[in-house]
PDB file of N, CA and C in Angstrom:
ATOM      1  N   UNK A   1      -0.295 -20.253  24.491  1.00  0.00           N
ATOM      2  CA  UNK A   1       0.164 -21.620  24.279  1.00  0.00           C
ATOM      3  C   UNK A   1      -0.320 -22.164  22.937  1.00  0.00           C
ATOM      4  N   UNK A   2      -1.778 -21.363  22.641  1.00  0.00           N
ATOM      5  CA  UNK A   2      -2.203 -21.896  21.375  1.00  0.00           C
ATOM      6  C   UNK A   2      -1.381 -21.560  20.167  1.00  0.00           C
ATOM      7  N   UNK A   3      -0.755 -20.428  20.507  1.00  0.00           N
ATOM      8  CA  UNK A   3       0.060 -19.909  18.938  1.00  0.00           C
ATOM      9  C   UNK A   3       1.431 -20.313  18.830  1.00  0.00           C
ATOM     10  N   UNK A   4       1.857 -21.165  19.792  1.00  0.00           N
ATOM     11  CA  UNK A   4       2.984 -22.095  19.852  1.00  0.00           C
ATOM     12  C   UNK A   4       2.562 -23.377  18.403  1.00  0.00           C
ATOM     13  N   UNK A   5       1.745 -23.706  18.781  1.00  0.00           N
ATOM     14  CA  UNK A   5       1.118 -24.973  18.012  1.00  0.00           C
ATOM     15  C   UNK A   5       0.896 -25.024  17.076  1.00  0.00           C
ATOM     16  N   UNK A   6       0.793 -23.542  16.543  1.00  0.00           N
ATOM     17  CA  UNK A   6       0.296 -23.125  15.052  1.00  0.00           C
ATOM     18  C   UNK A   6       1.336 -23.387  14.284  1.00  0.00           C
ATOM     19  N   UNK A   7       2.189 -22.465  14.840  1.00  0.00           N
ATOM     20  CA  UNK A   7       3.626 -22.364  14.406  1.00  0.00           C
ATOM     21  C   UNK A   7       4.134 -22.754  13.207  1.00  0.00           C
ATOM     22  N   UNK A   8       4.563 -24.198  13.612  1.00  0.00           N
ATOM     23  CA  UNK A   8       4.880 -25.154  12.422  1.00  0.00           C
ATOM     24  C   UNK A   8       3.651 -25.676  11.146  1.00  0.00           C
ATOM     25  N   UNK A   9       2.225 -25.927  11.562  1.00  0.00           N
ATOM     26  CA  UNK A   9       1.641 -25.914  10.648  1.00  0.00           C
ATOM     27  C   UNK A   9       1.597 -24.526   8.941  1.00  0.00           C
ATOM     28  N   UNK A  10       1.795 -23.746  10.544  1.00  0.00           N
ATOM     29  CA  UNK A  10       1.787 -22.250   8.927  1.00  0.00           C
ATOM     30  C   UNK A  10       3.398 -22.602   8.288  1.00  0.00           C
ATOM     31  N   UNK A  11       3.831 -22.577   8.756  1.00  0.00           N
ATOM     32  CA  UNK A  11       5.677 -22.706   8.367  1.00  0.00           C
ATOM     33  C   UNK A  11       5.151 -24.018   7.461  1.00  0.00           C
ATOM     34  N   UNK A  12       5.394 -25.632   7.150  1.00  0.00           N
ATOM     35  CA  UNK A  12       5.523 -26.234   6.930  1.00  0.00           C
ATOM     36  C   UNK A  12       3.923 -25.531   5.683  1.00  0.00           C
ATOM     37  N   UNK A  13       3.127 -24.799   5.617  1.00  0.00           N
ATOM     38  CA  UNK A  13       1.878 -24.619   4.470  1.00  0.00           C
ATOM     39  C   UNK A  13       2.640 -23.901   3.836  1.00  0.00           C
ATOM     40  N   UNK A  14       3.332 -22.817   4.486  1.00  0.00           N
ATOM     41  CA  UNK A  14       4.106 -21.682   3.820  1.00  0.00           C
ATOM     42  C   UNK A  14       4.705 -22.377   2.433  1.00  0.00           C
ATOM     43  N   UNK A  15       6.045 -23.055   3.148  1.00  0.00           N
ATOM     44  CA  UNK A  15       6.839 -23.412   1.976  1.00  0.00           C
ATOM     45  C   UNK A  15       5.981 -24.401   1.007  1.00  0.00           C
ATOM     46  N   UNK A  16       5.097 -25.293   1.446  1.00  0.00           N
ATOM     47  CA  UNK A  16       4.564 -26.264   0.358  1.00  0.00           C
ATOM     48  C   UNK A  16       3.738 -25.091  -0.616  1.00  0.00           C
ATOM     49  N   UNK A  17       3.355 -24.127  -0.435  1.00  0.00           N
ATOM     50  CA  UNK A  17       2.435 -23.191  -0.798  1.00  0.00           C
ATOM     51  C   UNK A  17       3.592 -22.575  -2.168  1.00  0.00           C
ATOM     52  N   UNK A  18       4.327 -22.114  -1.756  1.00  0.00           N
ATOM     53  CA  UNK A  18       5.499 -21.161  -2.368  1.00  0.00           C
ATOM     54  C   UNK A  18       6.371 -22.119  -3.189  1.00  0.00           C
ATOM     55  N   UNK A  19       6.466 -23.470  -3.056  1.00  0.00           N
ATOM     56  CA  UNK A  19       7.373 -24.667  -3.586  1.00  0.00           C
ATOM     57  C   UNK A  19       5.782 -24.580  -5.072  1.00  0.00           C
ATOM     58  N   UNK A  20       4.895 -25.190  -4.135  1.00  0.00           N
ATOM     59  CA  UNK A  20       3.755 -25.184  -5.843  1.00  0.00           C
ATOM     60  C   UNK A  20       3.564 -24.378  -6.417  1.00  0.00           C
ATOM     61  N   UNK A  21       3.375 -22.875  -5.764  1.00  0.00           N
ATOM     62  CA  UNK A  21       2.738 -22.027  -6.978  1.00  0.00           C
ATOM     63  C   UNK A  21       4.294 -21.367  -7.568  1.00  0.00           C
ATOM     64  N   UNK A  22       5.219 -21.935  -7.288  1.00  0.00           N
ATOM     65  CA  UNK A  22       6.548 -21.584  -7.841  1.00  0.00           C
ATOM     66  C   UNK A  22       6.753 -22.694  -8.970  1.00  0.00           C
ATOM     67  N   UNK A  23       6.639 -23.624  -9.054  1.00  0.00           N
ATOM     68  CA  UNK A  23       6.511 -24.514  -9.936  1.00  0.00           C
ATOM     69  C   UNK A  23       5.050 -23.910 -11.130  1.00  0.00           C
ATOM     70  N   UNK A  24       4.104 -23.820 -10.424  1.00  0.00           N
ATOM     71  CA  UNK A  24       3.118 -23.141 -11.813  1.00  0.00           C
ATOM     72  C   UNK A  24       3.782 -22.310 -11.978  1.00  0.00           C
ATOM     73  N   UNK A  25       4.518 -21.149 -11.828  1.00  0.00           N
ATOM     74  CA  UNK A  25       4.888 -20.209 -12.714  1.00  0.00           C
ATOM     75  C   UNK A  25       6.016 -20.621 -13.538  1.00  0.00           C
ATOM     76  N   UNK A  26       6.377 -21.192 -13.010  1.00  0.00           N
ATOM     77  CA  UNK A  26       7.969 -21.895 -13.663  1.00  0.00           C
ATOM     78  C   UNK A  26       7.429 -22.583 -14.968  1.00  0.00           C
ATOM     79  N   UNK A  27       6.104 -23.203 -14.902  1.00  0.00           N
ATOM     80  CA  UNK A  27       5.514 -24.155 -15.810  1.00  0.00           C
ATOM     81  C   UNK A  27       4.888 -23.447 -17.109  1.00  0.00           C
ATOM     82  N   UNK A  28       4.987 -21.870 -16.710  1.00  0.00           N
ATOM     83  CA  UNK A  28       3.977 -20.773 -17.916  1.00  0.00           C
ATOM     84  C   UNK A  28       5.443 -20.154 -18.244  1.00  0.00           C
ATOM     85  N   UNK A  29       6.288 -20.213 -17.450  1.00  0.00           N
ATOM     86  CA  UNK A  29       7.774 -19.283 -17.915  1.00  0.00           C
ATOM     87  C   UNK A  29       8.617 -19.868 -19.205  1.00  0.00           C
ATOM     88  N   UNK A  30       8.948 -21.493 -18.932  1.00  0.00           N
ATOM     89  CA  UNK A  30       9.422 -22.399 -20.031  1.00  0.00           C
ATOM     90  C   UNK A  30       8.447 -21.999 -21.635  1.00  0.00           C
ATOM     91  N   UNK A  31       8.721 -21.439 -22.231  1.00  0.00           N
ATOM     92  CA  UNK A  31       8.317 -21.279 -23.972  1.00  0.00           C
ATOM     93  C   UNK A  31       8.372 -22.098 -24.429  1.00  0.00           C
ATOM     94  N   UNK A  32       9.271 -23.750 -24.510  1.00  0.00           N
ATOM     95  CA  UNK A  32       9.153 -25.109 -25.373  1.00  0.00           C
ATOM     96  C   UNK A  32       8.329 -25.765 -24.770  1.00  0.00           C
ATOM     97  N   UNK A  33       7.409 -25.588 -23.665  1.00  0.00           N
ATOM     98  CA  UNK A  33       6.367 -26.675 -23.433  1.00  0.00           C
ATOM     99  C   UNK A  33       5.110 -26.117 -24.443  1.00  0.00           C
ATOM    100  N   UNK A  34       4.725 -27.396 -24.429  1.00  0.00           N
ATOM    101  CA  UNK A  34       2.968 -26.482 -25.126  1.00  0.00           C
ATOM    102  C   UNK A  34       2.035 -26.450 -24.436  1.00  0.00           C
ATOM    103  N   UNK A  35       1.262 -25.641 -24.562  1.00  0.00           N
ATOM    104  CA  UNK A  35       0.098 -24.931 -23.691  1.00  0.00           C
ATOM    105  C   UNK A  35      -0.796 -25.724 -23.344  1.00  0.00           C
ATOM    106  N   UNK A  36      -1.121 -26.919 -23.646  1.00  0.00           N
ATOM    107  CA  UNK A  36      -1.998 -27.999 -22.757  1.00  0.00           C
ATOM    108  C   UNK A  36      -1.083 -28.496 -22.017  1.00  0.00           C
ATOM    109  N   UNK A  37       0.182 -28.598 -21.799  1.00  0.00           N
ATOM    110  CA  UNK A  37       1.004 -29.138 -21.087  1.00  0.00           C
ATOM    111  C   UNK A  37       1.174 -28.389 -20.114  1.00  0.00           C
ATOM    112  N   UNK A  38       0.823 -26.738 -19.816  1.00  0.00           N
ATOM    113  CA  UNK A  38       1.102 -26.020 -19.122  1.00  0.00           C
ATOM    114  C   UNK A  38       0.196 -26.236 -18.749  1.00  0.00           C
ATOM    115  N   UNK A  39      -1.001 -26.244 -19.390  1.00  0.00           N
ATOM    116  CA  UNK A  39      -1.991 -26.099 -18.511  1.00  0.00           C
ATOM    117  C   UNK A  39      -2.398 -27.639 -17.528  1.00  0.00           C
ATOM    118  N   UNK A  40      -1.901 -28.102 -17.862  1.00  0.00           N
ATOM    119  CA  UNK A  40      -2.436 -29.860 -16.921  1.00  0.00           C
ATOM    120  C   UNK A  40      -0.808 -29.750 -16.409  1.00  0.00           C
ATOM    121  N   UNK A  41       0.206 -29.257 -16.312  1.00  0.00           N
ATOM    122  CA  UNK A  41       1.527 -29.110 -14.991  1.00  0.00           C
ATOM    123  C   UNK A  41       1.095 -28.009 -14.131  1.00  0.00           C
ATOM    124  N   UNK A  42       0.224 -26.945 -14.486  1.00  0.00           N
ATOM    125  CA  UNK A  42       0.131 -26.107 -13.835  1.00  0.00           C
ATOM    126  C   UNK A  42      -0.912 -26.629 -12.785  1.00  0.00           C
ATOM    127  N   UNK A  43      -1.950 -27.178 -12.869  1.00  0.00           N
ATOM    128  CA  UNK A  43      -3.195 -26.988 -12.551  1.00  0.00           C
ATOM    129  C   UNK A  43      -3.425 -28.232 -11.294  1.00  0.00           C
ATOM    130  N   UNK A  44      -2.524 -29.233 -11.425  1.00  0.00           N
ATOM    131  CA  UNK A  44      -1.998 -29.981 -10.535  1.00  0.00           C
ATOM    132  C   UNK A  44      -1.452 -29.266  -8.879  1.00  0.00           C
ATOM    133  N   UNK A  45       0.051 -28.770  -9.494  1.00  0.00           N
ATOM    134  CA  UNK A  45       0.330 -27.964  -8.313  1.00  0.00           C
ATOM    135  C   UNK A  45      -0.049 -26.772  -7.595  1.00  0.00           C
ATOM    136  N   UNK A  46      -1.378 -26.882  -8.570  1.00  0.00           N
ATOM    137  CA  UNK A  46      -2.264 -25.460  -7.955  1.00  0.00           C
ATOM    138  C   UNK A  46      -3.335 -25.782  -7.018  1.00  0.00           C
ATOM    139  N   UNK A  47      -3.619 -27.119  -7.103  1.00  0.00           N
ATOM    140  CA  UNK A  47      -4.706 -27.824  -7.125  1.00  0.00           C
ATOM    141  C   UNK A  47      -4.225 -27.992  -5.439  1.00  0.00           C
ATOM    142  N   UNK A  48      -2.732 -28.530  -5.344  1.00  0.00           N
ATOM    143  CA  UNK A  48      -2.025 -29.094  -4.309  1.00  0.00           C
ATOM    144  C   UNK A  48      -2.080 -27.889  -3.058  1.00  0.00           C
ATOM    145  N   UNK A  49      -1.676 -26.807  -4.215  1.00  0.00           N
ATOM    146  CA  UNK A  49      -1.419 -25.405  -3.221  1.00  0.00           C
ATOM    147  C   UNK A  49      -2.840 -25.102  -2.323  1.00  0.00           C
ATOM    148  N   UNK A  50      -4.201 -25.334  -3.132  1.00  0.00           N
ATOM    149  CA  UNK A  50      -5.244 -24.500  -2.981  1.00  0.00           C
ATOM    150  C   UNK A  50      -5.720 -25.437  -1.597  1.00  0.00           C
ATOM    151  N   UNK A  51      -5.167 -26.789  -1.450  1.00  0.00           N
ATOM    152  CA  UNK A  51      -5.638 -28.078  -0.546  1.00  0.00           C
ATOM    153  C   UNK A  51      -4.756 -27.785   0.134  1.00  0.00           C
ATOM    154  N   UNK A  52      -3.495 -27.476   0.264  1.00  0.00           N
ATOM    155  CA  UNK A  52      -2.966 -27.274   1.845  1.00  0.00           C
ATOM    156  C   UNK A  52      -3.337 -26.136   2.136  1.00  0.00           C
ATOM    157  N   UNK A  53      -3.470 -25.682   2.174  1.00  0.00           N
ATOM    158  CA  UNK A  53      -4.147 -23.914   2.847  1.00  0.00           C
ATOM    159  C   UNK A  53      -5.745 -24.305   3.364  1.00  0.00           C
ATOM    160  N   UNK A  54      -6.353 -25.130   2.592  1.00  0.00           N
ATOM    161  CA  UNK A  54      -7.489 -25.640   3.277  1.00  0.00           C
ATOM    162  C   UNK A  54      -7.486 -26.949   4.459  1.00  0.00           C
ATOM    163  N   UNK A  55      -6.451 -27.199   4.345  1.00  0.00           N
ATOM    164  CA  UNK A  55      -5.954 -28.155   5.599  1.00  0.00           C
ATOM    165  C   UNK A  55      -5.166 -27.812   6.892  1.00  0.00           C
ATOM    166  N   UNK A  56      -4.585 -26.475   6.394  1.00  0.00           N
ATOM    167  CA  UNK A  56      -4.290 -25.142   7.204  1.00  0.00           C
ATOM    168  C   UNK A  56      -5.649 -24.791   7.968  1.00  0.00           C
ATOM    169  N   UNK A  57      -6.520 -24.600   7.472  1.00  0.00           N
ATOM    170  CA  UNK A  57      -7.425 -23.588   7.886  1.00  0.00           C
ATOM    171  C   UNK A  57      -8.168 -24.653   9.013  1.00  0.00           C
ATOM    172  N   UNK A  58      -7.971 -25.783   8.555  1.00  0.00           N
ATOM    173  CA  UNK A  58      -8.951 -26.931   9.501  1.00  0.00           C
ATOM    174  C   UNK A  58      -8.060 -27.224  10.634  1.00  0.00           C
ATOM    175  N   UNK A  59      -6.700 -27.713  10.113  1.00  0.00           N
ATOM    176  CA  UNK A  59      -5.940 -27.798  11.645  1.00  0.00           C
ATOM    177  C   UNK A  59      -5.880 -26.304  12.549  1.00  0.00           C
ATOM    178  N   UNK A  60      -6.078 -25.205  11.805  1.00  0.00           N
ATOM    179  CA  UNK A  60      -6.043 -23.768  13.103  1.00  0.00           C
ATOM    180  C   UNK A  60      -7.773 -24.477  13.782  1.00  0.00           C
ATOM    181  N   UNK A  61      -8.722 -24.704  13.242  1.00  0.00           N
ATOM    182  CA  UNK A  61      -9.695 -24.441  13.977  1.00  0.00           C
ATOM    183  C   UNK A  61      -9.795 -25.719  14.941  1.00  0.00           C
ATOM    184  N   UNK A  62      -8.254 -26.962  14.523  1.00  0.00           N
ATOM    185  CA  UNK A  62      -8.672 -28.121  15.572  1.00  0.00           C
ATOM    186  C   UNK A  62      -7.810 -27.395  16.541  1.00  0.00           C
ATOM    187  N   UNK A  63      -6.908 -26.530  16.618  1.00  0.00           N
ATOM    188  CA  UNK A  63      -6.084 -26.380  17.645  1.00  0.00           C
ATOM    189  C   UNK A  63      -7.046 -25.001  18.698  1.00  0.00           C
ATOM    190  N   UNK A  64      -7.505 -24.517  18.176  1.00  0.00           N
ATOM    191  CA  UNK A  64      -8.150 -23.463  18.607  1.00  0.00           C
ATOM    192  C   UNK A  64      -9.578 -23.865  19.394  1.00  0.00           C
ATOM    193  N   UNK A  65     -10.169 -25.477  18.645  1.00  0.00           N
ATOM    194  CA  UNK A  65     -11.213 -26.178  19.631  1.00  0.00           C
ATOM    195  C   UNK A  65     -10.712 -27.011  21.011  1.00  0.00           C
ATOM    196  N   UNK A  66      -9.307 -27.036  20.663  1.00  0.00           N
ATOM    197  CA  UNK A  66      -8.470 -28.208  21.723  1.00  0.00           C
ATOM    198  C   UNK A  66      -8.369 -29.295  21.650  1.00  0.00           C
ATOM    199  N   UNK A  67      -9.508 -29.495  20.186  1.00  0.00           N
ATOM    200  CA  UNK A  67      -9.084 -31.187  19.834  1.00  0.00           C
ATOM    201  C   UNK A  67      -7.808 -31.211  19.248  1.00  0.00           C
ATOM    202  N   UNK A  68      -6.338 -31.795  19.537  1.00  0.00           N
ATOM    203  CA  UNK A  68      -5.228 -31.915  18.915  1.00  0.00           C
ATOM    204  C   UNK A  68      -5.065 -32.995  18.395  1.00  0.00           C
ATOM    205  N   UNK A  69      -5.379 -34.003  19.561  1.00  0.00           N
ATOM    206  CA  UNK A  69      -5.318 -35.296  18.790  1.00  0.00           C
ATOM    207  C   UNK A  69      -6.925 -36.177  18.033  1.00  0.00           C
ATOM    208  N   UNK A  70      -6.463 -36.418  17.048  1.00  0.00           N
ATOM    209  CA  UNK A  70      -7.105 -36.915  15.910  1.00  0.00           C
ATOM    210  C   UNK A  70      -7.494 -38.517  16.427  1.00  0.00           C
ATOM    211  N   UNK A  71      -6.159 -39.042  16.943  1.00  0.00           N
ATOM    212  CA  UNK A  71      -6.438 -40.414  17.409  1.00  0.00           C
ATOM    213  C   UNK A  71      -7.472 -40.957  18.614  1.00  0.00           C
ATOM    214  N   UNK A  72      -7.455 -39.571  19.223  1.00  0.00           N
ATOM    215  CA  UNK A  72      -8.324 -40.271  20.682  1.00  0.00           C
ATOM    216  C   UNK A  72     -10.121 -40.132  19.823  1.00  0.00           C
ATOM    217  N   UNK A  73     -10.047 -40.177  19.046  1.00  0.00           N
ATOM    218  CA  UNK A  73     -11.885 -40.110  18.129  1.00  0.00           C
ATOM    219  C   UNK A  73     -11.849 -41.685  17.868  1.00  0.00           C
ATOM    220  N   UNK A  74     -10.475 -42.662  17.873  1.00  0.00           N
ATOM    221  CA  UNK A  74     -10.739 -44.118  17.085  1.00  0.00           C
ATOM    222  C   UNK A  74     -10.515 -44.553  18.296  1.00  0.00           C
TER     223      UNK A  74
END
């Protein structure tokens, strides 16, 4: 039942994961930007990528403790 729940969290990290670090490469591929520009477009959506995978990793271990809901703590 637990790997029902996962499900959509990995799906919905997946694509945000593959949408950003597809954009950094896209951002080193373009030749008319200049290279501080690559580097502060890149480093953003990397930044984004590297934080959902770590928000991944925290919602597997809330679903896997059985805390699901967040709200019953307020």
């Amino acid at each position: 039942m637990k790997a029902k729940k996962m499900i959509a969290p990995i799906i919905v990290t997946l694509f945000l994961f593959l949408y950003n670090i597809g954009f950094v490469l896209l951002c080193f591929v373009v030749e008319e930007i200049p290279f501080a520009i690559k580097i502060l477009g890149g480093a953003i959506p990397f930044a984004f990528a590297c934080v959902s995978i770590y928000v991944l990793v925290e919602r597997i271990k809330e679903i896997r403790s059985g805390e699901e809901d967040d709200l019953s703590k307020y």
